[in-house]
C-alpha atoms as a PDB file:
ATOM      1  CA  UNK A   1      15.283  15.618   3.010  1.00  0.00           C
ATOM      2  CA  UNK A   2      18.905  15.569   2.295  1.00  0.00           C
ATOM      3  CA  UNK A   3      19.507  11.900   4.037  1.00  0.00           C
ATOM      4  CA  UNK A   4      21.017   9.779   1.152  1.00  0.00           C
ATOM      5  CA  UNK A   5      18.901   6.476   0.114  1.00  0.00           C
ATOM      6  CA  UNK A   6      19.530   3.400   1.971  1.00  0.00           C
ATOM      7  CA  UNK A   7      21.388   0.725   0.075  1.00  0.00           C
ATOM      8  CA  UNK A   8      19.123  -2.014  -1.481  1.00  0.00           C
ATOM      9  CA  UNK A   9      19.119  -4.586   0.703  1.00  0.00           C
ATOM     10  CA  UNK A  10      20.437  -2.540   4.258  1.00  0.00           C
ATOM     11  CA  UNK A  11      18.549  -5.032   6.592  1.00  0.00           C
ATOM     12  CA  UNK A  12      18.523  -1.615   9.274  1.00  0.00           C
ATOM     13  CA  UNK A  13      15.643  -0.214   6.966  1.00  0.00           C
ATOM     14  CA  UNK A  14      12.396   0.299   8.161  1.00  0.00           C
ATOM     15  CA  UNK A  15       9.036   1.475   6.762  1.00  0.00           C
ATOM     16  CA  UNK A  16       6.614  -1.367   4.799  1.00  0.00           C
ATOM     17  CA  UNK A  17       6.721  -4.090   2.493  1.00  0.00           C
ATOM     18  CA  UNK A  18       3.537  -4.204   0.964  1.00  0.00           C
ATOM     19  CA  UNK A  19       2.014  -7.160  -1.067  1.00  0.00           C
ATOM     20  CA  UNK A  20      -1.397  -8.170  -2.403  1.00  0.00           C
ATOM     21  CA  UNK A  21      -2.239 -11.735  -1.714  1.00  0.00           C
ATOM     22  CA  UNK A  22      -4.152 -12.799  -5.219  1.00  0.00           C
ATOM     23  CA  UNK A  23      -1.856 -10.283  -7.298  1.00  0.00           C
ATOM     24  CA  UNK A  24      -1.607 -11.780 -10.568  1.00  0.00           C
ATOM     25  CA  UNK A  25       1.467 -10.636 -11.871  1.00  0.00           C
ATOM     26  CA  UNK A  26       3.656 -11.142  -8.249  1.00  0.00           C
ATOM     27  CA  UNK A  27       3.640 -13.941  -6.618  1.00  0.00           C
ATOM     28  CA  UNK A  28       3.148 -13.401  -2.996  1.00  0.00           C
ATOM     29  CA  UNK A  29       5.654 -15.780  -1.684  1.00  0.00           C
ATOM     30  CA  UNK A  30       7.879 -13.031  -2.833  1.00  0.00           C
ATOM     31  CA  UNK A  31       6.489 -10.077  -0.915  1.00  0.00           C
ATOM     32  CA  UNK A  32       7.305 -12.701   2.015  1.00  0.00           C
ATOM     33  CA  UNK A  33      11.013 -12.813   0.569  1.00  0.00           C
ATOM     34  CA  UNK A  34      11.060  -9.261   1.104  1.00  0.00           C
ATOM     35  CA  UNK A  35       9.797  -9.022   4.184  1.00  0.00           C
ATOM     36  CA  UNK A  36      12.670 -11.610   5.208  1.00  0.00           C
ATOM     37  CA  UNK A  37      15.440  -9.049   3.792  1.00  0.00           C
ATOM     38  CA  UNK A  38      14.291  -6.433   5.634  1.00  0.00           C
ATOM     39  CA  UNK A  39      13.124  -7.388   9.375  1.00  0.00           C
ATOM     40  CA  UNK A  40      12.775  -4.233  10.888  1.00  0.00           C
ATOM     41  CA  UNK A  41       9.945  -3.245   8.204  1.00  0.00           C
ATOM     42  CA  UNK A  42       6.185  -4.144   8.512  1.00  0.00           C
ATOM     43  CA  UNK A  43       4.421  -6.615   6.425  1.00  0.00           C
ATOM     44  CA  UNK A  44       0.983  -5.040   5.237  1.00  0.00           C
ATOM     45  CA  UNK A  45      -0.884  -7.722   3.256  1.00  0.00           C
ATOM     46  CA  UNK A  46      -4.269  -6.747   1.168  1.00  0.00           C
ATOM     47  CA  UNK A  47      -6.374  -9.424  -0.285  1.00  0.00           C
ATOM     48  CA  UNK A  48      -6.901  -7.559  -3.799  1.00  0.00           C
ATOM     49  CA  UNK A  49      -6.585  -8.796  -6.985  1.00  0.00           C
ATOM     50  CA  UNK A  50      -4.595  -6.085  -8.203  1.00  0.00           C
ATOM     51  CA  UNK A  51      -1.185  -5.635  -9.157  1.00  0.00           C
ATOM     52  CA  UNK A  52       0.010  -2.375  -7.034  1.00  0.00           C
ATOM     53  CA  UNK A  53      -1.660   1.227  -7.094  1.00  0.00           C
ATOM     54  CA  UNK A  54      -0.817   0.780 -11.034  1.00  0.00           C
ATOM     55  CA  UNK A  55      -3.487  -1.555 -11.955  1.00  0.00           C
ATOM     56  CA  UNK A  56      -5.572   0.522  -8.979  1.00  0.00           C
ATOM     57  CA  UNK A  57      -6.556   2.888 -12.008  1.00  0.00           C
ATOM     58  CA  UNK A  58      -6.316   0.838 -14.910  1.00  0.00           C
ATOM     59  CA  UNK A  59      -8.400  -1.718 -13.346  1.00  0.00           C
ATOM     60  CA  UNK A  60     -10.706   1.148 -11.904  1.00  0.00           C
ATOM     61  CA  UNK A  61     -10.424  -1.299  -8.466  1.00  0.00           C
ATOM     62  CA  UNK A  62      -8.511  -0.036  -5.031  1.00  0.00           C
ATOM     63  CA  UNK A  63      -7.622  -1.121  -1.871  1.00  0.00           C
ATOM     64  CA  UNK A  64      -8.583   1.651   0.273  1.00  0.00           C
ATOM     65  CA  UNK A  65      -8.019   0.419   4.009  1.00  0.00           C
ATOM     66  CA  UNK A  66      -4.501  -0.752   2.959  1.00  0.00           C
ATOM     67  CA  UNK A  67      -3.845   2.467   0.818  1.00  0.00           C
ATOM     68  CA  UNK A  68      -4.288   4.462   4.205  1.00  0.00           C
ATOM     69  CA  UNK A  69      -2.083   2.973   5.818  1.00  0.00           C
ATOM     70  CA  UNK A  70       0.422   3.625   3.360  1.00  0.00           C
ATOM     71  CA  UNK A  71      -0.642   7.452   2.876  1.00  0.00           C
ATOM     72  CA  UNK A  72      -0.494   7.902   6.809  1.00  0.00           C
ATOM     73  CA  UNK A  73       3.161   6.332   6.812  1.00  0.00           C
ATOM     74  CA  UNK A  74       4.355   8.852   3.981  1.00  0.00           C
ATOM     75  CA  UNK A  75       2.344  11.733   5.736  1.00  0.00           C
ATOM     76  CA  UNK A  76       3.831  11.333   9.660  1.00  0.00           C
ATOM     77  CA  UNK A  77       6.503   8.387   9.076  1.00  0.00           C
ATOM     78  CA  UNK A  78       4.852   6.371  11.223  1.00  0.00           C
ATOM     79  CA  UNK A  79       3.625   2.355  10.840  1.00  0.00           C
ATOM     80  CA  UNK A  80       0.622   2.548  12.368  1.00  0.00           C
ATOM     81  CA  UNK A  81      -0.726  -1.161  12.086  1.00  0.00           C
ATOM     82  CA  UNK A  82       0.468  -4.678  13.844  1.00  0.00           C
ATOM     83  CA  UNK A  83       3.262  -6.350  11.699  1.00  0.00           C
ATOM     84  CA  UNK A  84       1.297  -8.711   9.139  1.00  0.00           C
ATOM     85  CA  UNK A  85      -1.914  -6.917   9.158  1.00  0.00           C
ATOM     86  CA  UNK A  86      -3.903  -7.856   6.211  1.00  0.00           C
ATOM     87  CA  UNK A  87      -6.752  -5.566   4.680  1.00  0.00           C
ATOM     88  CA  UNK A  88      -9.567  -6.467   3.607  1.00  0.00           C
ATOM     89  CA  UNK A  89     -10.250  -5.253  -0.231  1.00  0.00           C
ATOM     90  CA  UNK A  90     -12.793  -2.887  -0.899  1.00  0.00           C
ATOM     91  CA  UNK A  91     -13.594  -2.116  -4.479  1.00  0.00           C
ATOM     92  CA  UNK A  92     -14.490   1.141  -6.215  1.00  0.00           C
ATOM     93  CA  UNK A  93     -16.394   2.342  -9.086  1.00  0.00           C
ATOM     94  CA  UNK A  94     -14.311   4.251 -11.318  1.00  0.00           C
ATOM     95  CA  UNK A  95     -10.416   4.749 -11.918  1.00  0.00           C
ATOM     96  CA  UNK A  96      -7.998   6.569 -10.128  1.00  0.00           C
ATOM     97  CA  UNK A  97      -5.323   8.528 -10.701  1.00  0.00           C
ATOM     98  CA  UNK A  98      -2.080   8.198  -8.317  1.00  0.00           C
ATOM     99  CA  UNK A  99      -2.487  11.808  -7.549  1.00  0.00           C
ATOM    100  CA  UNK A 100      -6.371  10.442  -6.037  1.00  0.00           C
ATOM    101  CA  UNK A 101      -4.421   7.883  -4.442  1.00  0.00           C
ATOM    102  CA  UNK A 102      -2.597   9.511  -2.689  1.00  0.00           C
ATOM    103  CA  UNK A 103      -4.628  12.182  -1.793  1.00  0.00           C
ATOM    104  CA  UNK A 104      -6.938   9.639  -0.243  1.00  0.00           C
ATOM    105  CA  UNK A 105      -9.601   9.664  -2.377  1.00  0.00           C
ATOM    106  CA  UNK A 106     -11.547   6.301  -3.502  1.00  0.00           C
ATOM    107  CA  UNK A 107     -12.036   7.081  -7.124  1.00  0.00           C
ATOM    108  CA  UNK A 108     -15.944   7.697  -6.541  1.00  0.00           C
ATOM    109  CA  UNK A 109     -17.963  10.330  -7.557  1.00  0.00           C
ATOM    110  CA  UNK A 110     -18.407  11.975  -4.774  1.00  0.00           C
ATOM    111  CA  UNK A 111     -15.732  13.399  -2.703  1.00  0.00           C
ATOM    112  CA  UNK A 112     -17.499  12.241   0.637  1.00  0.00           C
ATOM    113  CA  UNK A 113     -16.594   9.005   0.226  1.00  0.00           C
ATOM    114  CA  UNK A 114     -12.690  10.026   0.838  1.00  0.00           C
ATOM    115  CA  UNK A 115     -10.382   7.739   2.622  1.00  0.00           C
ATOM    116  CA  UNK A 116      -9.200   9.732   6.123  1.00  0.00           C
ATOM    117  CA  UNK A 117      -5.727  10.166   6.626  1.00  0.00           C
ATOM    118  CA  UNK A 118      -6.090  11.833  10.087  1.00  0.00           C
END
């Protein structure tokens, strides 16, 4: 893609402001704040603990249902949940890496437990 990054703050962008509602490290009053600054985006709100897909491996916990959403936006460029929508956390057994992430797997040990991205 050879289209130039939007400047911080261009309240034209779209895409998703993400936040996790118990997130111990951001407050999420501020994912709200972003939200604000950029209207045409969607708010996806998960209720994990975590602090971003970061603390997803070092924490060995994921949000899976909100994760999709994400991966499906990156994959087609498309928001395809209601503006506010707010996922339920799901936890995992193991760590992840952010190249299981985003390849949509939950971190288990068996691949059949995959997230779909279809």
């Amino acid at each position: 893609n050879t289209t130039p990054s939007v400047p911080m703050g261009n309240p034209q962008q779209t895409g998703i402001v993400a936040g996790q509602l118990y997130d111990p490290a951001t407050n999420y009053y501020w994912t709200q704040l972003m939200r604000q600054n950029f209207p045409l985006s969607s708010l996806l709100t998960s209720r994990s603990v975590n602090h971003g897909i970061g603390s997803a491996r070092a924490n060995g916990k994921a949000d899976p249902a909100c994760q999709a959403y994400i991966q499906r936006y990156f994959k087609y460029g498309e928001v395809d949940f209601v503006d506010g929508h707010v996922c339920e956390s799901d936890s995992i057994t193991d760590s992840c890496s952010i190249t299981d992430v985003m390849s949509g797997e939950r971190c288990l040990s068996s691949s059949s437990d995959a997230i779909s991205t279809e």
